[in-house]
Protein backbone atom coordinates (compact mmCIF):
# COMPACT_ATOMS: atom_id res chain seq x y z
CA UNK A 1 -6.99 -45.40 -4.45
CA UNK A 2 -8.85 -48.31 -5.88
CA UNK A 3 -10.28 -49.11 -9.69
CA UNK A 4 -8.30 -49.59 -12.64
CA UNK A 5 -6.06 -46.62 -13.41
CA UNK A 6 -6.12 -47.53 -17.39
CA UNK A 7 -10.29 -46.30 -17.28
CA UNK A 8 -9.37 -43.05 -15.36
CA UNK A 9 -11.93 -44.09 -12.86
CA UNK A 10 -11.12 -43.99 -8.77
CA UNK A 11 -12.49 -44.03 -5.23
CA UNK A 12 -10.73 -41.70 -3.37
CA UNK A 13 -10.19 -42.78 0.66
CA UNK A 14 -9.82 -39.12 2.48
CA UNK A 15 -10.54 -39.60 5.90
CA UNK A 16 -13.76 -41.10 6.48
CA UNK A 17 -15.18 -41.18 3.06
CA UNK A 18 -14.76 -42.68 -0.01
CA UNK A 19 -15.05 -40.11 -2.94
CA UNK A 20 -16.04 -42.07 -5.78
CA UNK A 21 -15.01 -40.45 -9.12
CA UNK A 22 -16.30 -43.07 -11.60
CA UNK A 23 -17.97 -39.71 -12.94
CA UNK A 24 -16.74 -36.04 -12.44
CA UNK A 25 -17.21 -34.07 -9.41
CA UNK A 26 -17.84 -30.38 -8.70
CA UNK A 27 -15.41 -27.94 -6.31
CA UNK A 28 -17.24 -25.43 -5.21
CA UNK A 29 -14.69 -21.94 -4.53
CA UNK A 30 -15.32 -20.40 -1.54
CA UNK A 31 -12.38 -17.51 -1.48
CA UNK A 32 -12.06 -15.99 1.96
CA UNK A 33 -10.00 -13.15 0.41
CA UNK A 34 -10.74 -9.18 0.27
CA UNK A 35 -8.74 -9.70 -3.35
CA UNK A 36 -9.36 -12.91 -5.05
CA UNK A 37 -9.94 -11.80 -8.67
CA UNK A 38 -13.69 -13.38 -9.16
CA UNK A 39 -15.24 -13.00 -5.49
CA UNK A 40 -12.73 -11.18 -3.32
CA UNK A 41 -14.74 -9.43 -0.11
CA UNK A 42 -17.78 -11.51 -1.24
CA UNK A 43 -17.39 -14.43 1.70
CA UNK A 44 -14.52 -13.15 3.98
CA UNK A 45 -17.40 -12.70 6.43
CA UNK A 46 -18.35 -16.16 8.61
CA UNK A 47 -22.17 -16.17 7.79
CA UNK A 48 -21.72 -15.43 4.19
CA UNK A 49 -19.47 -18.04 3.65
CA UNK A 50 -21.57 -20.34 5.48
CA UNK A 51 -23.98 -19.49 3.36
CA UNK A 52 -22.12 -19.87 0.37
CA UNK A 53 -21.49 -23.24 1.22
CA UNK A 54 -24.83 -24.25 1.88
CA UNK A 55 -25.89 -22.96 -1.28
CA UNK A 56 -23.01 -24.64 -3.96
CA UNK A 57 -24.08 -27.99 -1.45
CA UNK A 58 -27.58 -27.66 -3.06
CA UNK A 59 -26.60 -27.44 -6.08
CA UNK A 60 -24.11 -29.64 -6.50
CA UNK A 61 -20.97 -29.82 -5.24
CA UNK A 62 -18.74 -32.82 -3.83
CA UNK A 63 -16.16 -30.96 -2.58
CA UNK A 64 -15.53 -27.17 -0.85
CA UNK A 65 -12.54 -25.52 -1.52
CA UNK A 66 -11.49 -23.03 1.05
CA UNK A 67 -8.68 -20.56 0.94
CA UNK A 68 -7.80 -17.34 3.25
CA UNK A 69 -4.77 -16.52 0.43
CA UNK A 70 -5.12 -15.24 -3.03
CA UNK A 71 -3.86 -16.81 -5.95
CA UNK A 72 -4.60 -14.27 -8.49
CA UNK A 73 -1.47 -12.92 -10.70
CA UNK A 74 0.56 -10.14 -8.86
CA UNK A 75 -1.50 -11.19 -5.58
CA UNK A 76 0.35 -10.03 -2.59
CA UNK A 77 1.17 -13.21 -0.03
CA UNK A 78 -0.39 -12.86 3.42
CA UNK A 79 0.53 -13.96 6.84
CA UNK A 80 0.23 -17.26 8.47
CA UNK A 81 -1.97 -15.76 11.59
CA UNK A 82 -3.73 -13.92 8.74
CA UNK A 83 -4.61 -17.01 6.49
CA UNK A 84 -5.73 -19.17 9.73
CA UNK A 85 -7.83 -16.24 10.76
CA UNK A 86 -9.89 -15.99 7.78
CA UNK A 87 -10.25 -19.96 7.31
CA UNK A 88 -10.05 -21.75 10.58
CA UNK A 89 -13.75 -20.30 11.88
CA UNK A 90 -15.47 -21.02 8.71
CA UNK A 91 -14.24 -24.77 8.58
CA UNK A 92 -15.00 -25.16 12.24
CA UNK A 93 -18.41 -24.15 11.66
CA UNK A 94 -18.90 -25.66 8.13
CA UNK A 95 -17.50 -29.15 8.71
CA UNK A 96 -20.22 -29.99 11.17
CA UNK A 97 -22.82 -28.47 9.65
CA UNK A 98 -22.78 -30.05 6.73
CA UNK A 99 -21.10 -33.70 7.14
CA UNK A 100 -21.75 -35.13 3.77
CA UNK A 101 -19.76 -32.78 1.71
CA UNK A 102 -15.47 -33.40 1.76
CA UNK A 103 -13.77 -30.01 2.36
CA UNK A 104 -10.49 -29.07 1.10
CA UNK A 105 -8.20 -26.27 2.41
CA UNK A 106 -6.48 -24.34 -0.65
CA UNK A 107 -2.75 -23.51 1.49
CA UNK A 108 0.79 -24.02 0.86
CA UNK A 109 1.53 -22.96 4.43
CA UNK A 110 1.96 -25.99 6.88
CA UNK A 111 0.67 -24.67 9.77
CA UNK A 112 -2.53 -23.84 7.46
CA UNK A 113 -3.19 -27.55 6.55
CA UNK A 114 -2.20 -28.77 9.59
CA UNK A 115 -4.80 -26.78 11.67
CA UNK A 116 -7.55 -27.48 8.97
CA UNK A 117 -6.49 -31.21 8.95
CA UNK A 118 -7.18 -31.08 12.91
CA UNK A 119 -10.83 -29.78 12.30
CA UNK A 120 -11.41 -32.48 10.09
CA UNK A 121 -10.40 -31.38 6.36
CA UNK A 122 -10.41 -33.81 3.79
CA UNK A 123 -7.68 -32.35 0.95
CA UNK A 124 -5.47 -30.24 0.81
CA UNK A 125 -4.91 -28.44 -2.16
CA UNK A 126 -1.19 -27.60 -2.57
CA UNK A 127 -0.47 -24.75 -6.21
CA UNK A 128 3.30 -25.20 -5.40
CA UNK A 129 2.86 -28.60 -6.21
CA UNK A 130 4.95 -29.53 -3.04
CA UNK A 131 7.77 -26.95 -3.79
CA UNK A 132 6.73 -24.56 -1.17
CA UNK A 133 6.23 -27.58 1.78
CA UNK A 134 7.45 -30.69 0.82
CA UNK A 135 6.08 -31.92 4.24
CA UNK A 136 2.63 -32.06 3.15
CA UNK A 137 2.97 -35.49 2.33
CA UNK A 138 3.81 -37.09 5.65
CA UNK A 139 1.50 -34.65 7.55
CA UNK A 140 -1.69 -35.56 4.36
CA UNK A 141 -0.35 -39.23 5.39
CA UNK A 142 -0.85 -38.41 9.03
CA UNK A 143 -4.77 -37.62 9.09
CA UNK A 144 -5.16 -40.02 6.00
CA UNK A 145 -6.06 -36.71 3.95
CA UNK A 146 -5.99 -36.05 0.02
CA UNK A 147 -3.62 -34.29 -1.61
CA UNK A 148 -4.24 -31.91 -4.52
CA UNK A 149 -1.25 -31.50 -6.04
CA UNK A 150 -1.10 -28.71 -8.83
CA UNK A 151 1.44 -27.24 -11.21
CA UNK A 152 2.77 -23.75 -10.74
CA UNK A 153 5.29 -21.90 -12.62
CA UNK A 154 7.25 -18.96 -10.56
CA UNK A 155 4.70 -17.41 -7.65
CA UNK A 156 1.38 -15.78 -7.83
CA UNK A 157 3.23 -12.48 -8.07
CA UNK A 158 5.13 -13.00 -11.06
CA UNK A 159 3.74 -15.80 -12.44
CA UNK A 160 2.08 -14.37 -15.64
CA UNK A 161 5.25 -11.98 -16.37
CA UNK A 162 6.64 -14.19 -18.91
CA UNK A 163 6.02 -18.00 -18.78
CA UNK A 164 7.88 -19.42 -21.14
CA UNK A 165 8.51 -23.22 -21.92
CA UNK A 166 10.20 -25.46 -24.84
CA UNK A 167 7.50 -27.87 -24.54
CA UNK A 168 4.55 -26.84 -21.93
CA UNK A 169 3.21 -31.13 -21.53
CA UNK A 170 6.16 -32.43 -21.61
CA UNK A 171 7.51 -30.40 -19.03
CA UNK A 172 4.26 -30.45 -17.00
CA UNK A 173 3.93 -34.16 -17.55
CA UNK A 174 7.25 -34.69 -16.15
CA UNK A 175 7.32 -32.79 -12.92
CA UNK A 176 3.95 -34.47 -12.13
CA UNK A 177 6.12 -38.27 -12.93
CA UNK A 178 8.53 -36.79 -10.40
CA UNK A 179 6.75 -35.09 -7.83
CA UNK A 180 4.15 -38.35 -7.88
CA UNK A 181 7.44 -40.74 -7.31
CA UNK A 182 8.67 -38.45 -4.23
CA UNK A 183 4.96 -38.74 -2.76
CA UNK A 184 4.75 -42.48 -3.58
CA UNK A 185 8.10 -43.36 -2.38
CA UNK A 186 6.82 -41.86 1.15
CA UNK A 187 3.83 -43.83 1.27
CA UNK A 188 0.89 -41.09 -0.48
CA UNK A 189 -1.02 -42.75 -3.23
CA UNK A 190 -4.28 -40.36 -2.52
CA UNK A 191 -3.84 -37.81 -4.41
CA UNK A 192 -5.07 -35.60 -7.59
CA UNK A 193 -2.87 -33.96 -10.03
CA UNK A 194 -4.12 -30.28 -11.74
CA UNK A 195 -2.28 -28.73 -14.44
CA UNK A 196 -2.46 -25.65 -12.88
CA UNK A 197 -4.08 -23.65 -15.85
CA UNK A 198 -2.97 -19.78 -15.71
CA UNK A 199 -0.52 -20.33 -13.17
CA UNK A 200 2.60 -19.47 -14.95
CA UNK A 201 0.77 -20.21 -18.49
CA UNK A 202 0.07 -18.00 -20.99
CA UNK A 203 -3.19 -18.55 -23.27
CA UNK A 204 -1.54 -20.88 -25.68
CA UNK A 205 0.04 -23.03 -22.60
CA UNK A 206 -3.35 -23.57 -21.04
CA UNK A 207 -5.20 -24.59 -24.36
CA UNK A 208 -2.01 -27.25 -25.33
CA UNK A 209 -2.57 -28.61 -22.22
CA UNK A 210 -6.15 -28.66 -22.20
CA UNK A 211 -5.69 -30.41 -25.83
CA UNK A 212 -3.59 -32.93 -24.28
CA UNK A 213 -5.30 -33.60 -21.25
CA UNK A 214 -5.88 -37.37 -21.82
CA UNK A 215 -2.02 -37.43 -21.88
CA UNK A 216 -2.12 -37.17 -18.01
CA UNK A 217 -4.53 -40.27 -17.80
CA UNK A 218 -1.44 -42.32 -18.52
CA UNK A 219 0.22 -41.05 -14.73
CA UNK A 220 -2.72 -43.02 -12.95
CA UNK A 221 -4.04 -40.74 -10.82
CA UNK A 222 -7.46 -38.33 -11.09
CA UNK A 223 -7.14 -34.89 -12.83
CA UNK A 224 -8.48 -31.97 -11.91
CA UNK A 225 -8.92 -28.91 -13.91
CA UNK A 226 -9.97 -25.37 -12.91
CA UNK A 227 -10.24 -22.78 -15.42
CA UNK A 228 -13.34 -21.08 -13.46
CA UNK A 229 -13.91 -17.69 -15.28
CA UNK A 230 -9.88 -17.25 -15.57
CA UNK A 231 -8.18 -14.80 -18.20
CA UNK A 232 -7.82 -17.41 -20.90
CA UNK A 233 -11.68 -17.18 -20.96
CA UNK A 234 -11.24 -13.51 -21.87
CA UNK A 235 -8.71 -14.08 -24.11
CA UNK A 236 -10.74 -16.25 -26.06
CA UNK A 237 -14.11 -14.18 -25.91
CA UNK A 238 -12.01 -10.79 -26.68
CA UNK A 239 -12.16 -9.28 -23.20
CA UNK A 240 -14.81 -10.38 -21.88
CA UNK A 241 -15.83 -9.13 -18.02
CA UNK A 242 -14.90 -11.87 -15.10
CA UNK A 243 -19.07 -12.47 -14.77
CA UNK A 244 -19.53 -12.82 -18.29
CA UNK A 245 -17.20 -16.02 -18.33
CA UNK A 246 -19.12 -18.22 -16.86
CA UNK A 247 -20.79 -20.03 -20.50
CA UNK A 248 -16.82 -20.36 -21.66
CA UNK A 249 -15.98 -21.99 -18.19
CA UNK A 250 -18.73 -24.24 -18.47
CA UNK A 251 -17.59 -25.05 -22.41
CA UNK A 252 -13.43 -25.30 -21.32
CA UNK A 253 -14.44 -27.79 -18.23
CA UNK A 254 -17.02 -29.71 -20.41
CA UNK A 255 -14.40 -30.70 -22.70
CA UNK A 256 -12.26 -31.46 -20.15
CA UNK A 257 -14.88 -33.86 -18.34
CA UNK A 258 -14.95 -35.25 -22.37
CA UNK A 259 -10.86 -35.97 -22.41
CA UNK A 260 -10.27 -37.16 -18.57
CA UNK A 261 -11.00 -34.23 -15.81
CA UNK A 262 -12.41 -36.26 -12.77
CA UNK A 263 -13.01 -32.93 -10.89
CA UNK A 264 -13.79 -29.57 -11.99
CA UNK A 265 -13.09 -26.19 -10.00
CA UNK A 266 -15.92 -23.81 -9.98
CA UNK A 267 -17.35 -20.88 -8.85
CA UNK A 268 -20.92 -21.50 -10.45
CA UNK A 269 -21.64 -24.70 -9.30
CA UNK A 270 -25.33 -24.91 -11.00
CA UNK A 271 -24.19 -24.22 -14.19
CA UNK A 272 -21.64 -26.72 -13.73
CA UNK A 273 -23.66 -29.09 -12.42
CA UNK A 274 -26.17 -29.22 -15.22
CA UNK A 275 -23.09 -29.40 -17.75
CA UNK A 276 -22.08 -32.66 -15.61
CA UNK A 277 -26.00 -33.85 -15.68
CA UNK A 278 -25.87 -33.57 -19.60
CA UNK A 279 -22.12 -35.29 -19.67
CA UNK A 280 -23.63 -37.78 -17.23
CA UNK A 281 -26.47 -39.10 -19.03
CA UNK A 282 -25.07 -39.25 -23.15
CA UNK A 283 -21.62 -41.01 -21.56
CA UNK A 284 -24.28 -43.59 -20.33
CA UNK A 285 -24.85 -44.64 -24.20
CA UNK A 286 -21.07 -43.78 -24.83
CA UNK A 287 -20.05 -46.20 -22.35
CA UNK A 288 -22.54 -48.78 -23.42
């Protein structure tokens, strides 16, 4: 990780590139799932997620985030063999194909990451925040991988049933000043912290934290935020449909770029991507 921590600017070192984060950039979704709650069955076929990928490449995004698991509340956990079915053949054929782009498997399964790390992965993207597979560090260490490490509250199944906390950043804040000490203490310094909006949060969590994002800056390491067409979107906009979400995405991830997000998780990456262009070019006479 180089830069100064204090600006909330880094180069990332995964593998053999450098991600360079002096601005934001775009994670594309790609959700090998029958059930993921946006796009489940959409890409769970190999050419359709190829082409997925080629097309959120064109229009913008740094990063592809792959996952054979859904995360959605009261999603039902898979199997291992099932997981590595649905993602090993699309990064085997997508890492090649398009060797600019970093690639990041979306696991908390070790056998998962591993086997995506050996085809060449760049991240991987951990919502148990390490609780599920400690491990990740050493083996992240081992093929000089990223690690995305997020905050979760109870599982995917029961995560929305009641999540309650005295005080939702402080608590947040401080499993991310322990969890970052563990990693550190073993050697990991590439990594990117998420807050984990909706995972274990109800609506009033997510928007404290999202409020107090700049908070986080203070930890030293890039932030990520993914609020792509979640519930709190509805919640906001009075129920409004999972397509319909996508102008309040682009509005909760715009402020977030405003108060510290390096990376923002996405399912429409143009939309994002000329949010970032508009960011982009009045933080040039911000900054000036």
């Amino acid at each position: 990780m180089d830069e100064s921590n204090s600006t909330g600017r880094f180069q990332l070192k995964v593998r053999d590139k450098v991600l360079d984060l002096t601005s934001p950039k775009i994670m594309g979704i790609l959700n090998a799932t029958p059930d993921s709650f946006s796009d489940g069955g959409e890409f769970n076929e190999l050419e359709s997620a190829i082409g997925r990928i080629g097309l959120m490449v064109s229009e913008g995004a740094s990063i592809i985030d792959i996952g054979g698991e859904s995360t959605r509340p009261g999603s039902e956990p898979v199997t291992e063999e099932e997981e590595l079915d649905r993602v090993l053949p699309i990064l085997e054929k997508a890492i090649p194909q398009f060797p600019d782009t970093c690639f990041s498997i979306d696991t908390t399964k070790y056998r998962v990451a591993e086997e995506a790390l050996k085809l060449g992965t760049h991240f991987v993207n951990d919502i148990s925040g390490l609780k599920k597979e400690p491990r990740f560090v050493e083996l992240c260490q081992q093929y000089r991988a990223g690690l995305v490490m997020m905050h979760s509250q109870g599982n995917p199944k029961t995560m929305q049933q009641d999540p309650t906390y005295d005080d939702v950043v402080d608590e947040v804040y401080r499993f991310f000043e322990e969890t970052l000490h563990s990693a550190e203490s073993k050697g990991l310094d590439c990594i990117a912290i998420d807050p984990g909006i909706g995972f274990g949060k109800t609506l009033e969590h997510n928007l404290k934290l999202l409020a107090h994002l700049e908070d986080f800056k203070k930890l030293g390491y890039p932030i990520l935020v993914g609020a792509s067409r979640k519930s709190m979107i509805s919640d906001i906009l009075q129920g409004r449909s999972v397509e319909n979400r996508v102008t309040g995405t682009v509005a909760v991830h715009y402020d977030a770029m405003m108060h510290g997000a390096n990376i923002i998780r996405v399912h429409d990456v143009k939309e994002a991507h000329d949010s970032l262009c508009v960011y982009k070019a009045i933080s040039k006479f911000r900054d000036s």
